[in-house]
PDB file of N, CA and C in Angstrom:
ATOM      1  N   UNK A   1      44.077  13.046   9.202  1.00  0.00           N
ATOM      2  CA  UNK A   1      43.332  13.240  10.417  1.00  0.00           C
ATOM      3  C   UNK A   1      42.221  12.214  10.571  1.00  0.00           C
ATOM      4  N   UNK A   2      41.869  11.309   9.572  1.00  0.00           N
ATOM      5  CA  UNK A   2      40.901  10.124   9.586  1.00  0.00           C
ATOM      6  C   UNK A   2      39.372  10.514   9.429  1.00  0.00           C
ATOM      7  N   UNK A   3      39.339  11.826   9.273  1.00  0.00           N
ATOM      8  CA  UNK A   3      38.128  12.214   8.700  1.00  0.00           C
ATOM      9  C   UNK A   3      37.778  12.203   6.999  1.00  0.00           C
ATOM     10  N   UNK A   4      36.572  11.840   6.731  1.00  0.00           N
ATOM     11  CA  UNK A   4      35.588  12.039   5.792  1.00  0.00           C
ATOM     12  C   UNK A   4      35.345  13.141   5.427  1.00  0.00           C
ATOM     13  N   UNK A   5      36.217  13.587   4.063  1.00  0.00           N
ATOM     14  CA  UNK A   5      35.046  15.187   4.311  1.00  0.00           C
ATOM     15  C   UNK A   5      34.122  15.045   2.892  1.00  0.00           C
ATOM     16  N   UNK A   6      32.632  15.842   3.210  1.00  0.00           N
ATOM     17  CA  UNK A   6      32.071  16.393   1.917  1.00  0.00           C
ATOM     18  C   UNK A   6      31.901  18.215   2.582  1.00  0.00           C
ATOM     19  N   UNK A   7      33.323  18.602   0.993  1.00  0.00           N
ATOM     20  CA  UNK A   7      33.003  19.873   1.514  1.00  0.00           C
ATOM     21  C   UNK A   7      31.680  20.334   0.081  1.00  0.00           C
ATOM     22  N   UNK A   8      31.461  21.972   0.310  1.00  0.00           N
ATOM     23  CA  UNK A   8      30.560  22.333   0.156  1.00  0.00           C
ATOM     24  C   UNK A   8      28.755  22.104   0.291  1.00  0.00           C
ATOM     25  N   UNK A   9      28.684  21.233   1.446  1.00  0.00           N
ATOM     26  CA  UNK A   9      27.615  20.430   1.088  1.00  0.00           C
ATOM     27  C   UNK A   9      26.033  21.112   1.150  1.00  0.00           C
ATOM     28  N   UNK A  10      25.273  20.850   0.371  1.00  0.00           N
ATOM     29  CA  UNK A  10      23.961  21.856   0.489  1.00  0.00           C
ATOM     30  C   UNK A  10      23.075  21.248   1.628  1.00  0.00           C
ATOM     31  N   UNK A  11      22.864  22.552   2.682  1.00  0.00           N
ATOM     32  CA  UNK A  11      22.374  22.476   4.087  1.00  0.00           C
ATOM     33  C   UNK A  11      20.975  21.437   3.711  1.00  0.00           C
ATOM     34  N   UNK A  12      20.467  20.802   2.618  1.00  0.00           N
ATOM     35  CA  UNK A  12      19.874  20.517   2.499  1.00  0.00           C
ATOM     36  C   UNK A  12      19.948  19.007   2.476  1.00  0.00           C
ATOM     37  N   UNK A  13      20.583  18.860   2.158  1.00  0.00           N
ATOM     38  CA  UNK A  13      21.147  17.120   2.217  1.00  0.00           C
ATOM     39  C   UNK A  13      21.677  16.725   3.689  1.00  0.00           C
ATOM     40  N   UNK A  14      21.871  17.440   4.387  1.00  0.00           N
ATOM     41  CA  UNK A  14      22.445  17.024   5.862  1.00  0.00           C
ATOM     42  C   UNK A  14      21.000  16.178   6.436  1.00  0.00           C
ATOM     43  N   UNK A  15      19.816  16.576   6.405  1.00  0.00           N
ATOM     44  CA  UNK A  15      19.211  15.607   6.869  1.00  0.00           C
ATOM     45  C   UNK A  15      19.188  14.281   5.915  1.00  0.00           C
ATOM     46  N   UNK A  16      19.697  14.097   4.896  1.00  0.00           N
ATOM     47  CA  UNK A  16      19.730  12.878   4.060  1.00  0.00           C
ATOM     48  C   UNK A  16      20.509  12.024   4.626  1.00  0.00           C
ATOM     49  N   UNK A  17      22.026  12.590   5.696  1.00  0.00           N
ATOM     50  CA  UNK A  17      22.410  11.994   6.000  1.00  0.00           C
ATOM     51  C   UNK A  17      22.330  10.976   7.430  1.00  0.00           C
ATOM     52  N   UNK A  18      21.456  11.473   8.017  1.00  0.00           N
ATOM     53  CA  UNK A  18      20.945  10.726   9.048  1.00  0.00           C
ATOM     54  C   UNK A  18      21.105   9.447   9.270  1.00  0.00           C
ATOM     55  N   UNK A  19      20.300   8.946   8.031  1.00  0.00           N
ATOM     56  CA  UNK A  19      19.935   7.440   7.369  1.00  0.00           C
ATOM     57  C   UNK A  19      21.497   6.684   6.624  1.00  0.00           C
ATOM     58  N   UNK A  20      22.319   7.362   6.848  1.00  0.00           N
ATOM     59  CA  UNK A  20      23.651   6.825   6.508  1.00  0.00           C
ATOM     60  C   UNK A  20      24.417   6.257   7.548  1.00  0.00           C
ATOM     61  N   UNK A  21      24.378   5.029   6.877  1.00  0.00           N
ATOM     62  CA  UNK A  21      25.383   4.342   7.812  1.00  0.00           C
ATOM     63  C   UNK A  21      26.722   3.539   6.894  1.00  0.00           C
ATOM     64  N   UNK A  22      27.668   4.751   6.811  1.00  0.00           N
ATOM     65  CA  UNK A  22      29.060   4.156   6.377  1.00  0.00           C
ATOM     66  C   UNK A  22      29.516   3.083   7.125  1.00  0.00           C
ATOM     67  N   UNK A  23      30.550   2.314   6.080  1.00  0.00           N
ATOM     68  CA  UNK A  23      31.003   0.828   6.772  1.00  0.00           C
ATOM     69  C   UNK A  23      32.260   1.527   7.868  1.00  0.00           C
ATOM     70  N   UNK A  24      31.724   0.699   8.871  1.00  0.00           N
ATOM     71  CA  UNK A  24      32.472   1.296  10.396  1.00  0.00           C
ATOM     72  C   UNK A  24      33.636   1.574  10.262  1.00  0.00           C
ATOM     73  N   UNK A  25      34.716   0.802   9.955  1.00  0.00           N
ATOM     74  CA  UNK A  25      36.082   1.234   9.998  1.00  0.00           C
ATOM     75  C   UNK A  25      36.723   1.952   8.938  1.00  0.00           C
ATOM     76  N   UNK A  26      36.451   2.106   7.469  1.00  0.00           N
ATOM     77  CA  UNK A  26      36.307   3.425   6.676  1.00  0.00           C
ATOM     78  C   UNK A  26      36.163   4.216   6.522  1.00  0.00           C
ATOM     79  N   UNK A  27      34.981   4.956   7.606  1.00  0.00           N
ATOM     80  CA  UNK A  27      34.374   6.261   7.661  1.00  0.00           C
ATOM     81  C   UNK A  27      33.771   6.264   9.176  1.00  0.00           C
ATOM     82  N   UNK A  28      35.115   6.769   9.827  1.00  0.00           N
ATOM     83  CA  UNK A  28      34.530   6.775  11.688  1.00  0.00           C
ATOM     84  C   UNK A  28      33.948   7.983  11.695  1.00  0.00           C
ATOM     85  N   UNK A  29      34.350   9.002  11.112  1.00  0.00           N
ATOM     86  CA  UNK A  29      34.293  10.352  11.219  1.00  0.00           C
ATOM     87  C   UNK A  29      34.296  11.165  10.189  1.00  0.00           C
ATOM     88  N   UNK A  30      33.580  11.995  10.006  1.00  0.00           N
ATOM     89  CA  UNK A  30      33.239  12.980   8.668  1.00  0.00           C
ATOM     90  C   UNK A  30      33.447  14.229   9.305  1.00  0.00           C
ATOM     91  N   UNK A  31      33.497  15.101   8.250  1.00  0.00           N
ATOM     92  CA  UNK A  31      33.740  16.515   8.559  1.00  0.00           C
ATOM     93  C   UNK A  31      32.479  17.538   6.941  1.00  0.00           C
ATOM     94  N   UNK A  32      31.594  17.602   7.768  1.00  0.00           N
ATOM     95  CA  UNK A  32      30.755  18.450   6.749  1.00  0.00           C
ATOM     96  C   UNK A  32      30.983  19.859   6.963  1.00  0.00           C
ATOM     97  N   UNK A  33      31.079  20.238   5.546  1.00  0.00           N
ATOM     98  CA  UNK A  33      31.329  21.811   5.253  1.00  0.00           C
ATOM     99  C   UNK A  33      30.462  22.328   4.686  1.00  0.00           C
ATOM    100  N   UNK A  34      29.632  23.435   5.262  1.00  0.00           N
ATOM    101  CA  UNK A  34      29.016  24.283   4.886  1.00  0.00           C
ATOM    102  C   UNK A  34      29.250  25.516   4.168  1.00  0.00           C
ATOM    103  N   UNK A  35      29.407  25.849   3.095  1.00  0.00           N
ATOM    104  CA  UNK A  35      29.990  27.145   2.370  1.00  0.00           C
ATOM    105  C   UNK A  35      28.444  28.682   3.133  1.00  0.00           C
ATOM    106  N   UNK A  36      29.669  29.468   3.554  1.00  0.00           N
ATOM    107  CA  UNK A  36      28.219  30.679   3.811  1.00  0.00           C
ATOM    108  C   UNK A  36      27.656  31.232   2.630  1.00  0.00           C
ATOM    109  N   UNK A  37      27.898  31.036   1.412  1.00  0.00           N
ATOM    110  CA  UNK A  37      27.273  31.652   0.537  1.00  0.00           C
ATOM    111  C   UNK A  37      26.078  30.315   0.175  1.00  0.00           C
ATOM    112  N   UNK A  38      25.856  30.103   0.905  1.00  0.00           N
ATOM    113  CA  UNK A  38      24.399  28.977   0.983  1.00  0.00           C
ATOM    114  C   UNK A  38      23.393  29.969   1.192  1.00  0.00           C
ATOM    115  N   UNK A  39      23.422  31.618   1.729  1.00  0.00           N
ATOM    116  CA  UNK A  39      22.526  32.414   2.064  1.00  0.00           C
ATOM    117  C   UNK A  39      21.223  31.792   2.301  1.00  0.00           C
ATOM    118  N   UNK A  40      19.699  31.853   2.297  1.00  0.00           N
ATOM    119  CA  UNK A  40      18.925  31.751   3.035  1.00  0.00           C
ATOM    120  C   UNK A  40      18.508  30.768   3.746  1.00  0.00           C
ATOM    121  N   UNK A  41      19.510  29.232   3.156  1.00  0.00           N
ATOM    122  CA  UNK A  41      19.845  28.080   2.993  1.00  0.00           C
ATOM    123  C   UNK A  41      20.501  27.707   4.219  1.00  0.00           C
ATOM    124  N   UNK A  42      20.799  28.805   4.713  1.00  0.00           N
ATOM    125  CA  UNK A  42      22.175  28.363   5.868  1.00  0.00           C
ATOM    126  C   UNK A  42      20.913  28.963   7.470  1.00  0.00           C
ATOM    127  N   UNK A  43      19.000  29.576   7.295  1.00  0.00           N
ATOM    128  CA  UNK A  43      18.734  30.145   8.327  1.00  0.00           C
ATOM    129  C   UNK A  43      18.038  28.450   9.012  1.00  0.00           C
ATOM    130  N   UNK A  44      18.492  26.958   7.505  1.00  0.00           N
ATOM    131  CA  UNK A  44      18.150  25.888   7.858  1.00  0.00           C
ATOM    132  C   UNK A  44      19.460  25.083   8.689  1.00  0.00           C
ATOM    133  N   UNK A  45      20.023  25.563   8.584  1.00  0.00           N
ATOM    134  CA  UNK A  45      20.913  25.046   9.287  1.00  0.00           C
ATOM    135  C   UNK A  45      21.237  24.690  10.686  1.00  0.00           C
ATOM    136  N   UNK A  46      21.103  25.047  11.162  1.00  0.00           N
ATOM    137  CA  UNK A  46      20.866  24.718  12.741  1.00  0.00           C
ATOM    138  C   UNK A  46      19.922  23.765  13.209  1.00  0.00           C
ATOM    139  N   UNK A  47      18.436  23.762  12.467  1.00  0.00           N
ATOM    140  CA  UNK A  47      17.390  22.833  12.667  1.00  0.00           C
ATOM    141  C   UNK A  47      18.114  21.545  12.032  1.00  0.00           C
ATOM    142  N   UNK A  48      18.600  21.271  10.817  1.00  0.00           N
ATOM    143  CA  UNK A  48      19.353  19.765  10.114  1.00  0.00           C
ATOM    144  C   UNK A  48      20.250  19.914  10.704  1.00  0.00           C
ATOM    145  N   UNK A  49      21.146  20.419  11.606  1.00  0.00           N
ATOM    146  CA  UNK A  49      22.106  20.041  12.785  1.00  0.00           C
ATOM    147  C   UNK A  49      21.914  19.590  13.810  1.00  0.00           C
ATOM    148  N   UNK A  50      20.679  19.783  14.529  1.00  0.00           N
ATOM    149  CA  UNK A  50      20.281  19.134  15.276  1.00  0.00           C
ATOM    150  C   UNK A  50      19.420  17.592  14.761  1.00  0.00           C
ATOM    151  N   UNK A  51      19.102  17.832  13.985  1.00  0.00           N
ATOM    152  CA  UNK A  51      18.248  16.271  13.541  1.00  0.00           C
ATOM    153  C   UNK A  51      20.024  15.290  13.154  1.00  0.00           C
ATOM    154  N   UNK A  52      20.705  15.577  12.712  1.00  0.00           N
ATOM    155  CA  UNK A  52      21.763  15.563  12.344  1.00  0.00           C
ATOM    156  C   UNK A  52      22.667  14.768  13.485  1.00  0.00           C
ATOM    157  N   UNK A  53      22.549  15.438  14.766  1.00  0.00           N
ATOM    158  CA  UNK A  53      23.189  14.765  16.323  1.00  0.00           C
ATOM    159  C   UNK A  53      22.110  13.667  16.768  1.00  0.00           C
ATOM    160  N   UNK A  54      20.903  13.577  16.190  1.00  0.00           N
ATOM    161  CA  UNK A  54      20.027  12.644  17.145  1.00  0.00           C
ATOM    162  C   UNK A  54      20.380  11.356  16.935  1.00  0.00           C
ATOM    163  N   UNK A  55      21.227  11.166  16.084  1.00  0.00           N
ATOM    164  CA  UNK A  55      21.963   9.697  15.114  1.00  0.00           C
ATOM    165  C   UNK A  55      23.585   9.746  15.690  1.00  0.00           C
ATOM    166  N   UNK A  56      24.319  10.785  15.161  1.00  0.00           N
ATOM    167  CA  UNK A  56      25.466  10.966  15.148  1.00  0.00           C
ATOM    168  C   UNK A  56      26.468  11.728  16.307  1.00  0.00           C
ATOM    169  N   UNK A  57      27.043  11.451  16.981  1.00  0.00           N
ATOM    170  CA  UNK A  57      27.334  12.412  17.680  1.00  0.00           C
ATOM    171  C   UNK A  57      28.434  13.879  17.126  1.00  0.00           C
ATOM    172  N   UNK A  58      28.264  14.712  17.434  1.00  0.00           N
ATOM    173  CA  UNK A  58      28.635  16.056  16.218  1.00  0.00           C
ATOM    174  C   UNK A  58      28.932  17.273  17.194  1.00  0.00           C
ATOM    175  N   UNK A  59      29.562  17.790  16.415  1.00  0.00           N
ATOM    176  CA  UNK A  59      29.914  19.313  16.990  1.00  0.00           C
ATOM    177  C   UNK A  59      30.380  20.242  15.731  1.00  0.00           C
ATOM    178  N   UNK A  60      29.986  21.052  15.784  1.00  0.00           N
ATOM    179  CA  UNK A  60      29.458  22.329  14.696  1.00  0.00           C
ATOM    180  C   UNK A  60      30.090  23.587  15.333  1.00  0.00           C
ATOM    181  N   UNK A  61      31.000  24.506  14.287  1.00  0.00           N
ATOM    182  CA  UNK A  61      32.233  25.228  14.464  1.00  0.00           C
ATOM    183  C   UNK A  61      32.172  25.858  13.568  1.00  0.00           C
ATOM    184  N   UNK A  62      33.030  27.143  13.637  1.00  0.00           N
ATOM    185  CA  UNK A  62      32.694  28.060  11.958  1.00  0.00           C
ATOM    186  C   UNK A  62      34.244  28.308  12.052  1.00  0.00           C
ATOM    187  N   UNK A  63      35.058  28.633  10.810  1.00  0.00           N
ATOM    188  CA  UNK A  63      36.202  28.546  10.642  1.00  0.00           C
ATOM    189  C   UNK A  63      35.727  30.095   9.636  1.00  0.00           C
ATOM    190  N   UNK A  64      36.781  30.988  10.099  1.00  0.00           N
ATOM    191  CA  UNK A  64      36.530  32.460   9.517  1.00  0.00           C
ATOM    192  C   UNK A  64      38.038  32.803   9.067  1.00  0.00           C
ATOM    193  N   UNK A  65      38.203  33.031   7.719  1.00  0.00           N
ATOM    194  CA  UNK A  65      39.779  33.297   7.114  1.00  0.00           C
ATOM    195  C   UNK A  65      39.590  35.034   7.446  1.00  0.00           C
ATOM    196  N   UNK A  66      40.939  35.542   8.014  1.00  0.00           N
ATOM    197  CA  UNK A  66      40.663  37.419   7.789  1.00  0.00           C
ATOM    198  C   UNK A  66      41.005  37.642   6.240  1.00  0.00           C
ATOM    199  N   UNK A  67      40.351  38.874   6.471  1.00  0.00           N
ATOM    200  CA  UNK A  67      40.154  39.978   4.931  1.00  0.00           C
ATOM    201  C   UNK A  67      41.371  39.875   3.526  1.00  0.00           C
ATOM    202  N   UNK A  68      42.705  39.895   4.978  1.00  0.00           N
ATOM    203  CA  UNK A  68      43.689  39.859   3.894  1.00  0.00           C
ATOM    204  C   UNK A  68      44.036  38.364   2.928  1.00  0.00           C
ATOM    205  N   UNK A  69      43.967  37.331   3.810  1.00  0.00           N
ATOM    206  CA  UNK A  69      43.798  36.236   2.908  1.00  0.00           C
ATOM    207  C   UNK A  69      42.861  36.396   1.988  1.00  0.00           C
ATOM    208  N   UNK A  70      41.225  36.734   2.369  1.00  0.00           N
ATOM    209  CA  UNK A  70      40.634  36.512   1.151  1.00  0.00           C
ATOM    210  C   UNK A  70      40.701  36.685  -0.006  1.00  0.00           C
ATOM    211  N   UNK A  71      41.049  38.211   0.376  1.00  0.00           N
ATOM    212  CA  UNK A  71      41.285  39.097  -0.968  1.00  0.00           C
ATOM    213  C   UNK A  71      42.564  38.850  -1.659  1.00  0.00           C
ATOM    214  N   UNK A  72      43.436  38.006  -1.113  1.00  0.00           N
ATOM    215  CA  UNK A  72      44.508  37.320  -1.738  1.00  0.00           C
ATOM    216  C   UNK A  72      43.919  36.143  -2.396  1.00  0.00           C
ATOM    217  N   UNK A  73      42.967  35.161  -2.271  1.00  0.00           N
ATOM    218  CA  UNK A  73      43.029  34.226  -2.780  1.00  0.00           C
ATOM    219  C   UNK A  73      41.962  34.615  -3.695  1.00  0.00           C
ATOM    220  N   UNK A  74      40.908  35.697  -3.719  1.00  0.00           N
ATOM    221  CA  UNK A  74      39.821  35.906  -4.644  1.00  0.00           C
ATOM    222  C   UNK A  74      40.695  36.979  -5.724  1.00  0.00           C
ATOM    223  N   UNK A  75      41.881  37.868  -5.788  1.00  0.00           N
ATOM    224  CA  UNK A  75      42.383  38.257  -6.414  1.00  0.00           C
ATOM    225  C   UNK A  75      43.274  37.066  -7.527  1.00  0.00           C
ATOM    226  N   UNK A  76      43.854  35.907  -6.971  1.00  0.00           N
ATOM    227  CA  UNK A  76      44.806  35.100  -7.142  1.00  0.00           C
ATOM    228  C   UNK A  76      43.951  33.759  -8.682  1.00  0.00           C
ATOM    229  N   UNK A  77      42.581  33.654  -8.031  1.00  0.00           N
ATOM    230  CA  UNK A  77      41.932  32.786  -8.891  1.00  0.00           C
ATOM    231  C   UNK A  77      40.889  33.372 -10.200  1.00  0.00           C
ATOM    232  N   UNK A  78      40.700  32.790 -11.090  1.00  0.00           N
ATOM    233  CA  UNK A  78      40.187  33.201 -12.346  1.00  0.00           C
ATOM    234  C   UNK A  78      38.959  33.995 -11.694  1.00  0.00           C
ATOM    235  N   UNK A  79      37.903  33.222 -10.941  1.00  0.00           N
ATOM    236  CA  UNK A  79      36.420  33.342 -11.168  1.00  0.00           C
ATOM    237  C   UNK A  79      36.492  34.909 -10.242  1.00  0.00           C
ATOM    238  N   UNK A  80      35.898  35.853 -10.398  1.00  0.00           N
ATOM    239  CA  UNK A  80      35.429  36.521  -9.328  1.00  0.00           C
ATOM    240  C   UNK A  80      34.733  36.105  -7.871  1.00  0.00           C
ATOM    241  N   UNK A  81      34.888  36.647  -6.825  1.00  0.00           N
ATOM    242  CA  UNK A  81      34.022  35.896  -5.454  1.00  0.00           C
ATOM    243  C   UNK A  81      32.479  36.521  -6.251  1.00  0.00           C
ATOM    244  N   UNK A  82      31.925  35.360  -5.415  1.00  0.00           N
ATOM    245  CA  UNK A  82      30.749  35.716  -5.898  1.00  0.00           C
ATOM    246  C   UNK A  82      29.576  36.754  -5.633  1.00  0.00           C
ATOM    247  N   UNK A  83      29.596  36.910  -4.435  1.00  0.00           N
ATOM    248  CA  UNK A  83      28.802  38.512  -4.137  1.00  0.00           C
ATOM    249  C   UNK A  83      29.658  38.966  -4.911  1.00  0.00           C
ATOM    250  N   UNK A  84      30.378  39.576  -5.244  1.00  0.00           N
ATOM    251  CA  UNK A  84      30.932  40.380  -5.714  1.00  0.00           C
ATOM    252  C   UNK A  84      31.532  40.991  -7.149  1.00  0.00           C
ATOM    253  N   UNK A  85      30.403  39.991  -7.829  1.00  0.00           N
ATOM    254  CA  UNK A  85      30.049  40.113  -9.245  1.00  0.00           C
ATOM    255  C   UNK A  85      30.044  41.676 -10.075  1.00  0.00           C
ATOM    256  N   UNK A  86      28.887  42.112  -9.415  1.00  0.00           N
ATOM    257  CA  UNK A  86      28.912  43.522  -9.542  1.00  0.00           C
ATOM    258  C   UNK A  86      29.556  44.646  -8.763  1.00  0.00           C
ATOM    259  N   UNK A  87      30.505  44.072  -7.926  1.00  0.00           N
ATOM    260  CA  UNK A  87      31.603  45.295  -7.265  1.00  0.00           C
ATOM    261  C   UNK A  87      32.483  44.941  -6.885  1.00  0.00           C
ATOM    262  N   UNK A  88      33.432  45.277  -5.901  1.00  0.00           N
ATOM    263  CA  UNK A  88      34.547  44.969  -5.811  1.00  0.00           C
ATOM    264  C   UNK A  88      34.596  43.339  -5.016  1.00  0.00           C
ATOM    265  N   UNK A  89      35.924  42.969  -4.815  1.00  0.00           N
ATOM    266  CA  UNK A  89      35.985  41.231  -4.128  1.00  0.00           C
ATOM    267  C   UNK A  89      35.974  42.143  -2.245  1.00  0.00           C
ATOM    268  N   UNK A  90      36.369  43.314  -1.737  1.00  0.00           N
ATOM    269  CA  UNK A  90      36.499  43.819  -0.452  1.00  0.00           C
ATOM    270  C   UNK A  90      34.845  44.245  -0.307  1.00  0.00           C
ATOM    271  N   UNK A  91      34.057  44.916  -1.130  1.00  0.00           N
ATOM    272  CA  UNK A  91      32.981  44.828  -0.719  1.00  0.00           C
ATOM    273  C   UNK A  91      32.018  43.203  -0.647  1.00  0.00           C
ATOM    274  N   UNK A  92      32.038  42.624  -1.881  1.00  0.00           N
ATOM    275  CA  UNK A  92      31.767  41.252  -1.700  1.00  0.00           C
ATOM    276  C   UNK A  92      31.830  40.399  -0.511  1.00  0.00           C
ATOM    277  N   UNK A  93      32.673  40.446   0.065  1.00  0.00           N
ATOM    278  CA  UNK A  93      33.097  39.899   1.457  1.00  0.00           C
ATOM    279  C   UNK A  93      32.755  40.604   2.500  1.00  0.00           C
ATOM    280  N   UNK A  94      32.507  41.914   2.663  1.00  0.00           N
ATOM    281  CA  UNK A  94      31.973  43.074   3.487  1.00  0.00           C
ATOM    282  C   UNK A  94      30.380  42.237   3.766  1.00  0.00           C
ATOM    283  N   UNK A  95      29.586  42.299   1.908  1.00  0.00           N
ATOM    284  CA  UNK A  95      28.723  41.903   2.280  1.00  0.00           C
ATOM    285  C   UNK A  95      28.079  40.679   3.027  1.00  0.00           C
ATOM    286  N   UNK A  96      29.287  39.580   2.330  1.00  0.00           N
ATOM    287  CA  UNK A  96      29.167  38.220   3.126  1.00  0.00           C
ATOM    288  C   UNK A  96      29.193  38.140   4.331  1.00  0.00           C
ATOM    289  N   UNK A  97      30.033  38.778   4.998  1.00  0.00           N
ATOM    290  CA  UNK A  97      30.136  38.730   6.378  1.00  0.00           C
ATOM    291  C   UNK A  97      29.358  39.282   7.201  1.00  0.00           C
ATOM    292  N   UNK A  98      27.966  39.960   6.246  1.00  0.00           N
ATOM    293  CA  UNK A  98      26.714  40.968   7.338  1.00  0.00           C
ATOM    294  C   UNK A  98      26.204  39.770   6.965  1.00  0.00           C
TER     295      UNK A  98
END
């Protein structure tokens, strides 16, 4: 698709990227991913999205998997999801999603 991606990236470095200027025909287009378990991290987000467009031109989208995938792919892999350390992976995600 000719995009750049850095996924997981911490809402905190997005204004770092401002000041980036990839070589033009290598990197036309990026795709930054924000993980929601960035929790209080993510109430910065919107403010470094906008500093973020004053350089770049951008558009910002949330991509939401349903319940049953999750719990297929958090059942499927070693680590536990992470809310959900201390209870189940369906509450974990319950909670993520408030």
């Amino acid at each position: 698709m000719g995009f750049y991606c850095v996924d997981n990236l911490p809402v905190e470095l997005m204004r770092s990227l401002r000041s980036c200027t990839p070589p033009a025909k290598q990197f036309r287009r990026a795709a930054l991913l924000v993980d929601a378990r960035e929790g209080v991290q993510l109430e910065k987000l919107r403010r470094c999205f906008k500093h973020l467009k004053k350089d770049h031109p951008s558009r910002s989208f949330s991509i939401e998997a349903n319940e049953d995938a999750l719990l297929r792919r958090y059942s499927e892999t070693p680590p536990p999801h992470p809310p959900g350390k201390n209870y189940s992976c369906a509450r974990g995600l319950s909670h993520e999603r408030a």
